[in-house]
PDB file of N, CA and C in Angstrom:
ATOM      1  N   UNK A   1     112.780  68.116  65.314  1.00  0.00           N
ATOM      2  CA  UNK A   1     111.748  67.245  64.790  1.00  0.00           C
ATOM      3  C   UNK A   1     110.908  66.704  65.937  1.00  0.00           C
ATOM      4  N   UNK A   2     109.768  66.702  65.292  1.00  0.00           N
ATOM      5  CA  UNK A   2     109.262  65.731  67.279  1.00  0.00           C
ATOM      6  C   UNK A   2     108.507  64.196  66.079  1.00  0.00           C
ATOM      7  N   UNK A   3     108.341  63.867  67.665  1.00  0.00           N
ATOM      8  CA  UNK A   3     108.242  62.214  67.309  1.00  0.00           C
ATOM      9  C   UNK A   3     107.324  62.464  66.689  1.00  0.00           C
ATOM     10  N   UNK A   4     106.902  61.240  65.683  1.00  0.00           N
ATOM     11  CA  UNK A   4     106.113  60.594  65.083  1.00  0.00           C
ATOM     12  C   UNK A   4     104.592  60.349  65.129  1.00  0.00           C
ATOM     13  N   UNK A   5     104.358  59.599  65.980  1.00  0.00           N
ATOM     14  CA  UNK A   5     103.365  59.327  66.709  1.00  0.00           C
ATOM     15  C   UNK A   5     103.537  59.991  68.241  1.00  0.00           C
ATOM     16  N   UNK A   6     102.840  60.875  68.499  1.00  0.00           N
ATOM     17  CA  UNK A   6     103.187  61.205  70.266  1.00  0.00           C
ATOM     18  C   UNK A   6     102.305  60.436  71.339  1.00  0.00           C
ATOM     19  N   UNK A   7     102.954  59.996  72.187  1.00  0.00           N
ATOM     20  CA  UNK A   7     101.895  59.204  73.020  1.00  0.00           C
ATOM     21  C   UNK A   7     100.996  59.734  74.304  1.00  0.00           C
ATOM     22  N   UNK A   8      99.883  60.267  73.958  1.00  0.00           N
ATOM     23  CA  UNK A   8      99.631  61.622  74.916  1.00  0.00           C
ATOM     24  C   UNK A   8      99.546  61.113  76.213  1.00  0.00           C
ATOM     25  N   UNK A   9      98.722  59.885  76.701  1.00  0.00           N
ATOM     26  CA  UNK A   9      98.693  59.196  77.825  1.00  0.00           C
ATOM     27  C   UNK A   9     100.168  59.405  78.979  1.00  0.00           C
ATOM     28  N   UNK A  10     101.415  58.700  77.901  1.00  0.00           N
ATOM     29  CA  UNK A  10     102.543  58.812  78.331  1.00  0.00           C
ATOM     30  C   UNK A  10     103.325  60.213  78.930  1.00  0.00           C
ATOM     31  N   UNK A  11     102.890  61.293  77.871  1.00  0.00           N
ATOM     32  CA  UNK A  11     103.505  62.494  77.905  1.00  0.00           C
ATOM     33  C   UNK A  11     102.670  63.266  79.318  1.00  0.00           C
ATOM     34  N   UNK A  12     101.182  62.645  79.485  1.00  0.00           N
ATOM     35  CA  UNK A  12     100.639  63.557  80.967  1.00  0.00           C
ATOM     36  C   UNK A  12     101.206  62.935  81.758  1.00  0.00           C
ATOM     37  N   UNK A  13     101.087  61.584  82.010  1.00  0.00           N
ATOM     38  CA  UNK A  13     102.107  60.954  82.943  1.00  0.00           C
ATOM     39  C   UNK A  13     103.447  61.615  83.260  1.00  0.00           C
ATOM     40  N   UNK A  14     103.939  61.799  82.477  1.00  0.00           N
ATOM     41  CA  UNK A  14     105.580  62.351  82.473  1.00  0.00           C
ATOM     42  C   UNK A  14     105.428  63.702  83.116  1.00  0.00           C
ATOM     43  N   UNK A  15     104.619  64.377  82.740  1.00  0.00           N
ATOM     44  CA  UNK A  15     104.874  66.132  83.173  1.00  0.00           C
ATOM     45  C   UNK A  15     103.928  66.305  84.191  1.00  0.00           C
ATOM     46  N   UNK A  16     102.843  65.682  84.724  1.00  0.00           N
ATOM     47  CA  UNK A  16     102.156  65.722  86.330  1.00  0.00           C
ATOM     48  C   UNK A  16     102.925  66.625  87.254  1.00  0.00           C
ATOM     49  N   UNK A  17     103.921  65.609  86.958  1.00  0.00           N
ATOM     50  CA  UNK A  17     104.951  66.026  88.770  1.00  0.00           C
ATOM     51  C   UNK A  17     105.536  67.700  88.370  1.00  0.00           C
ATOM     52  N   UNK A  18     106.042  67.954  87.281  1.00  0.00           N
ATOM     53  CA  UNK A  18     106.374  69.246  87.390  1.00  0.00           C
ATOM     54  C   UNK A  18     105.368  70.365  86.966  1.00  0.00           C
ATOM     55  N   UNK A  19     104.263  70.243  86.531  1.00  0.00           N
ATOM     56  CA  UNK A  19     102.887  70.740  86.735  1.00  0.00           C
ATOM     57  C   UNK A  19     102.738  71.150  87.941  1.00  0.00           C
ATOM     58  N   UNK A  20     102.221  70.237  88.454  1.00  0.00           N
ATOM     59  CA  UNK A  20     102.070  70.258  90.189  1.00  0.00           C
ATOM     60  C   UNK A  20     102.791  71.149  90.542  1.00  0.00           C
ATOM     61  N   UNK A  21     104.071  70.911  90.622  1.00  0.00           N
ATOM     62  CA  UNK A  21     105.063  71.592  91.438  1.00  0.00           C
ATOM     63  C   UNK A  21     104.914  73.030  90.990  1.00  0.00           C
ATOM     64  N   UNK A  22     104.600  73.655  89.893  1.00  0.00           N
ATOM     65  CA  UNK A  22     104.753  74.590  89.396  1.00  0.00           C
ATOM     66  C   UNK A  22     103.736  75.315  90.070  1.00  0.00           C
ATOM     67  N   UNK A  23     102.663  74.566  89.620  1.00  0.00           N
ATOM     68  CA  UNK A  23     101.335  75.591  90.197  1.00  0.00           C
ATOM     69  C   UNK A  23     101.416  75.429  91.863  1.00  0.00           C
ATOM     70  N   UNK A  24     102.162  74.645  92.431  1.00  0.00           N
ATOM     71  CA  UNK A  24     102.277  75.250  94.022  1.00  0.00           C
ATOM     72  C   UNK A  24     103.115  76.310  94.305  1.00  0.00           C
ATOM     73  N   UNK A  25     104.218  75.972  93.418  1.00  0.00           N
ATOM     74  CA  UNK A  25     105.053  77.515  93.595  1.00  0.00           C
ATOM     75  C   UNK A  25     104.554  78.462  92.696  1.00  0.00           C
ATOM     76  N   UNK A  26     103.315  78.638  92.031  1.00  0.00           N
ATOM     77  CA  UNK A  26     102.938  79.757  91.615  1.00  0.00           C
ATOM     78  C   UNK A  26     101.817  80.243  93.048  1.00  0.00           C
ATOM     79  N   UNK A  27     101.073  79.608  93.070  1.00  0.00           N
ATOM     80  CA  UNK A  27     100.138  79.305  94.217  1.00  0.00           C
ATOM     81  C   UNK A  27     100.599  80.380  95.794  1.00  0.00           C
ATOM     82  N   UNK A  28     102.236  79.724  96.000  1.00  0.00           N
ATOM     83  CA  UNK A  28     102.600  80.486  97.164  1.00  0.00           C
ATOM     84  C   UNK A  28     103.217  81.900  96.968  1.00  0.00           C
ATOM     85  N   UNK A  29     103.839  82.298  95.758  1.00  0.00           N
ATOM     86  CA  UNK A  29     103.198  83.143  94.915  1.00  0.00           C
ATOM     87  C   UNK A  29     102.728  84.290  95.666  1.00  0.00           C
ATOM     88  N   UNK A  30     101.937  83.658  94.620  1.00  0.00           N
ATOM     89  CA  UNK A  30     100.330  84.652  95.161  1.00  0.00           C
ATOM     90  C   UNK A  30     100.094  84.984  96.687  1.00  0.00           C
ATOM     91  N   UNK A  31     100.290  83.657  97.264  1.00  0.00           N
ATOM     92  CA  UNK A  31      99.824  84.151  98.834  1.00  0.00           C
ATOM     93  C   UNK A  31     100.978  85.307  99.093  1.00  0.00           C
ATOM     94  N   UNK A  32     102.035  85.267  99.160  1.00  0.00           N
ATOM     95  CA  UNK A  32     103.567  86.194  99.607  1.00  0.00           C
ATOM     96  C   UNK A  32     103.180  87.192  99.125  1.00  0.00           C
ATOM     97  N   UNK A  33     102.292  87.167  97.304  1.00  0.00           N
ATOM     98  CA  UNK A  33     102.359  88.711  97.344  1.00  0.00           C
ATOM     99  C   UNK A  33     101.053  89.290  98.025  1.00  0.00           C
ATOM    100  N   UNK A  34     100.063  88.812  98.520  1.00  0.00           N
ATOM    101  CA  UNK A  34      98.942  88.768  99.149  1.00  0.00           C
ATOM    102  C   UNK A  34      99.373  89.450 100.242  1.00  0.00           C
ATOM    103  N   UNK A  35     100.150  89.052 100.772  1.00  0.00           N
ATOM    104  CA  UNK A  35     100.721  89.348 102.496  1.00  0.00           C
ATOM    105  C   UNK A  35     101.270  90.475 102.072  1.00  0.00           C
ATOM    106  N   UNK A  36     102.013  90.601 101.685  1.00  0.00           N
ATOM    107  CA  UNK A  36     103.037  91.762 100.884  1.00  0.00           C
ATOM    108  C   UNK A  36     101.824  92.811 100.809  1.00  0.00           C
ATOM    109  N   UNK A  37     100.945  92.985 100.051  1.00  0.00           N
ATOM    110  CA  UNK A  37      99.901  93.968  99.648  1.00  0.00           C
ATOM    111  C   UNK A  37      99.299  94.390 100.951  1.00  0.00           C
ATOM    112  N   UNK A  38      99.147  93.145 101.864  1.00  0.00           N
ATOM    113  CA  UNK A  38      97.802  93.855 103.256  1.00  0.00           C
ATOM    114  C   UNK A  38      99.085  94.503 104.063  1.00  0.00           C
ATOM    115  N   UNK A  39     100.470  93.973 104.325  1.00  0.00           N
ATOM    116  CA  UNK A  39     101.161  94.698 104.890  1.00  0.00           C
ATOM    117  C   UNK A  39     101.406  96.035 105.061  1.00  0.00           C
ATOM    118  N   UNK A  40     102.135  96.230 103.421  1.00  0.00           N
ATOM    119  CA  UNK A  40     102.058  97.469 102.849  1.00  0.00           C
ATOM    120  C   UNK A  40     101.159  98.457 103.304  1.00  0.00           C
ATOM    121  N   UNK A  41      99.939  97.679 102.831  1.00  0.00           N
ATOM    122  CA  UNK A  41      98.822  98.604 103.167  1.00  0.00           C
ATOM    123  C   UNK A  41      98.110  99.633 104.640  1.00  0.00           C
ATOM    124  N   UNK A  42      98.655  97.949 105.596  1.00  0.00           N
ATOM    125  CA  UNK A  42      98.516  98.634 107.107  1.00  0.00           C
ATOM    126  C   UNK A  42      99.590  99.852 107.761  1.00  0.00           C
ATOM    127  N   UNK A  43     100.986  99.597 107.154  1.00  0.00           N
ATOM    128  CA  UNK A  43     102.193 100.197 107.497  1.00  0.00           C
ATOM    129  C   UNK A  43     102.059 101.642 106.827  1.00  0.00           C
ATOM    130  N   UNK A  44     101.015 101.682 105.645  1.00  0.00           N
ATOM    131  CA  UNK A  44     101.038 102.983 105.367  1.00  0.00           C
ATOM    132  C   UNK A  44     100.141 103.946 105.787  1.00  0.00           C
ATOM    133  N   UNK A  45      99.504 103.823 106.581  1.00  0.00           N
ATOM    134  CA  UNK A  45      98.652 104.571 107.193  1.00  0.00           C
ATOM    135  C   UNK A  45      99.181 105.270 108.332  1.00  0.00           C
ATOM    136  N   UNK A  46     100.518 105.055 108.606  1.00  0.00           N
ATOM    137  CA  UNK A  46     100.805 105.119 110.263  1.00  0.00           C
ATOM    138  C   UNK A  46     102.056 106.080 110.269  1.00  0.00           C
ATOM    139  N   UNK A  47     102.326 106.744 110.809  1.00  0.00           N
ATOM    140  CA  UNK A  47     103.395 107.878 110.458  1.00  0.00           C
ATOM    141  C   UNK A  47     105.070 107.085 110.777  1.00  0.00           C
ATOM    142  N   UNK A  48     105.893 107.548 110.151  1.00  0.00           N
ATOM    143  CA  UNK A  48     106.718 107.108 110.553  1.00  0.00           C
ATOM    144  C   UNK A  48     107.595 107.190 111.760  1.00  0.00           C
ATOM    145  N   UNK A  49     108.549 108.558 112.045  1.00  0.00           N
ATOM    146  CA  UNK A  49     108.789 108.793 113.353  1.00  0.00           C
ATOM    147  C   UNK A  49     109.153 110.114 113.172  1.00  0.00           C
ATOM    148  N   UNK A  50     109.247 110.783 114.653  1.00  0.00           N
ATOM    149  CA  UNK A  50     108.761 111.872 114.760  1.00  0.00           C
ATOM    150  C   UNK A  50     110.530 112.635 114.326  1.00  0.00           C
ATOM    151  N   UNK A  51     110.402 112.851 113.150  1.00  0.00           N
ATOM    152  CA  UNK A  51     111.948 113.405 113.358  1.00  0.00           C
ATOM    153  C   UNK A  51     111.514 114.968 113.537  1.00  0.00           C
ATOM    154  N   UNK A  52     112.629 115.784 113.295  1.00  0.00           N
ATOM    155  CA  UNK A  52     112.344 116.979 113.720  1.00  0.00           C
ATOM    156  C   UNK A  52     112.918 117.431 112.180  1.00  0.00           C
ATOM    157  N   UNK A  53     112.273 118.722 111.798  1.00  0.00           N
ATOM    158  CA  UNK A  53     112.600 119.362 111.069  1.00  0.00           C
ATOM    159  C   UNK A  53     113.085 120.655 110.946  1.00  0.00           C
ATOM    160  N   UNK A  54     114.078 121.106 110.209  1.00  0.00           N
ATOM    161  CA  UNK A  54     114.855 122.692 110.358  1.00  0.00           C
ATOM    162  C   UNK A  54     113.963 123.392 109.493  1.00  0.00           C
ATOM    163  N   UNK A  55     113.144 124.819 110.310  1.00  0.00           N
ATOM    164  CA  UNK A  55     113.129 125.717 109.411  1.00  0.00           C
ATOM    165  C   UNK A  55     114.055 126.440 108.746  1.00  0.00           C
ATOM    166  N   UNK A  56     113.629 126.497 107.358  1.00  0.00           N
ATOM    167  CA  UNK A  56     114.290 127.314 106.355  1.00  0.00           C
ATOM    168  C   UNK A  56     114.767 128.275 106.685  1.00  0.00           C
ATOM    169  N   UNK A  57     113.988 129.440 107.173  1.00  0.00           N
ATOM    170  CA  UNK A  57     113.802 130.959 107.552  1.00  0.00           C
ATOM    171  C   UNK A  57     114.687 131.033 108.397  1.00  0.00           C
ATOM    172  N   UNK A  58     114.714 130.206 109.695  1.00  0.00           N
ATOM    173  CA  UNK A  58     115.141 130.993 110.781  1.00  0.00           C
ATOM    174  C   UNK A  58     116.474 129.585 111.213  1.00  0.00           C
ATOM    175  N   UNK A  59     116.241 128.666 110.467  1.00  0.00           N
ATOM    176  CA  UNK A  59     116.819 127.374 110.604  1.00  0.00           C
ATOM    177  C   UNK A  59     117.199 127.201 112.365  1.00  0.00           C
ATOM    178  N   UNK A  60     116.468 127.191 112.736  1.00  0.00           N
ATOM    179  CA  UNK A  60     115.244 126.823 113.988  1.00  0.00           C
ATOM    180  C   UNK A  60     114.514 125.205 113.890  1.00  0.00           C
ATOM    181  N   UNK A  61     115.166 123.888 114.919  1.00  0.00           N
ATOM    182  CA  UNK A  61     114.951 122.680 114.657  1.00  0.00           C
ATOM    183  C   UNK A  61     113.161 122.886 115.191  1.00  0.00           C
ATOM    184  N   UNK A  62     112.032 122.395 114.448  1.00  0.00           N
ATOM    185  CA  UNK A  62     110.886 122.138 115.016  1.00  0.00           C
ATOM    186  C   UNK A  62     110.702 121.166 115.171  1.00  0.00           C
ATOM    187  N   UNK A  63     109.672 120.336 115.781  1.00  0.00           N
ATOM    188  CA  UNK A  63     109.346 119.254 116.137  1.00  0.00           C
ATOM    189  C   UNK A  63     108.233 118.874 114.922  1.00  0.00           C
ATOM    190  N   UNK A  64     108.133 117.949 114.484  1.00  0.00           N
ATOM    191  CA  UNK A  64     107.134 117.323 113.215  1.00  0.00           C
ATOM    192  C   UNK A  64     105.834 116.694 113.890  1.00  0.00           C
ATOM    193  N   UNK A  65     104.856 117.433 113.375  1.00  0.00           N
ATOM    194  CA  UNK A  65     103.562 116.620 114.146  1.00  0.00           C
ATOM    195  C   UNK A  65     103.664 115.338 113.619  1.00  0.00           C
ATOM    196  N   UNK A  66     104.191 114.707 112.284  1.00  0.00           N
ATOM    197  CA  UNK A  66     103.894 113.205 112.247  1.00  0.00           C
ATOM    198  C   UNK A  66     102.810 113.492 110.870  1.00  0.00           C
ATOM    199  N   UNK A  67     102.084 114.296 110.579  1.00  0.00           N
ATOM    200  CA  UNK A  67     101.493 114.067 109.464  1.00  0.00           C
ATOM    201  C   UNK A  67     102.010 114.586 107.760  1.00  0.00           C
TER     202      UNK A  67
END
């Protein structure tokens, strides 16, 4: 059941503080996944490391250009 009369004045008063709080931790959020995205983004352009790879054929270790 909810009350009767609701007292809206009272009820913004009451929930401010966890409002707030919410939209800052939604807020940082966003920035983390922000960072997350340009990271990603720079790290994938760049080869990883040069392992070497076995040919099939002759299974003969080659060296990996990296691309």
């Amino acid at each position: 059941m909810s009350a009767p009369e609701p007292d809206l004045e009272t009820a913004k008063r009451r929930h401010k503080g966890p409002l707030v709080g919410i939209a800052i931790a939604v807020g940082f959020a966003i920035v983390l996944l922000g960072a997350l995205a340009l990271w990603v983004s720079y790290q994938g352009n760049e080869p990883g490391n040069g392992a070497s790879q076995i040919d099939g054929r002759t299974g003969a270790e080659e060296q990996s250009d990296g691309a």
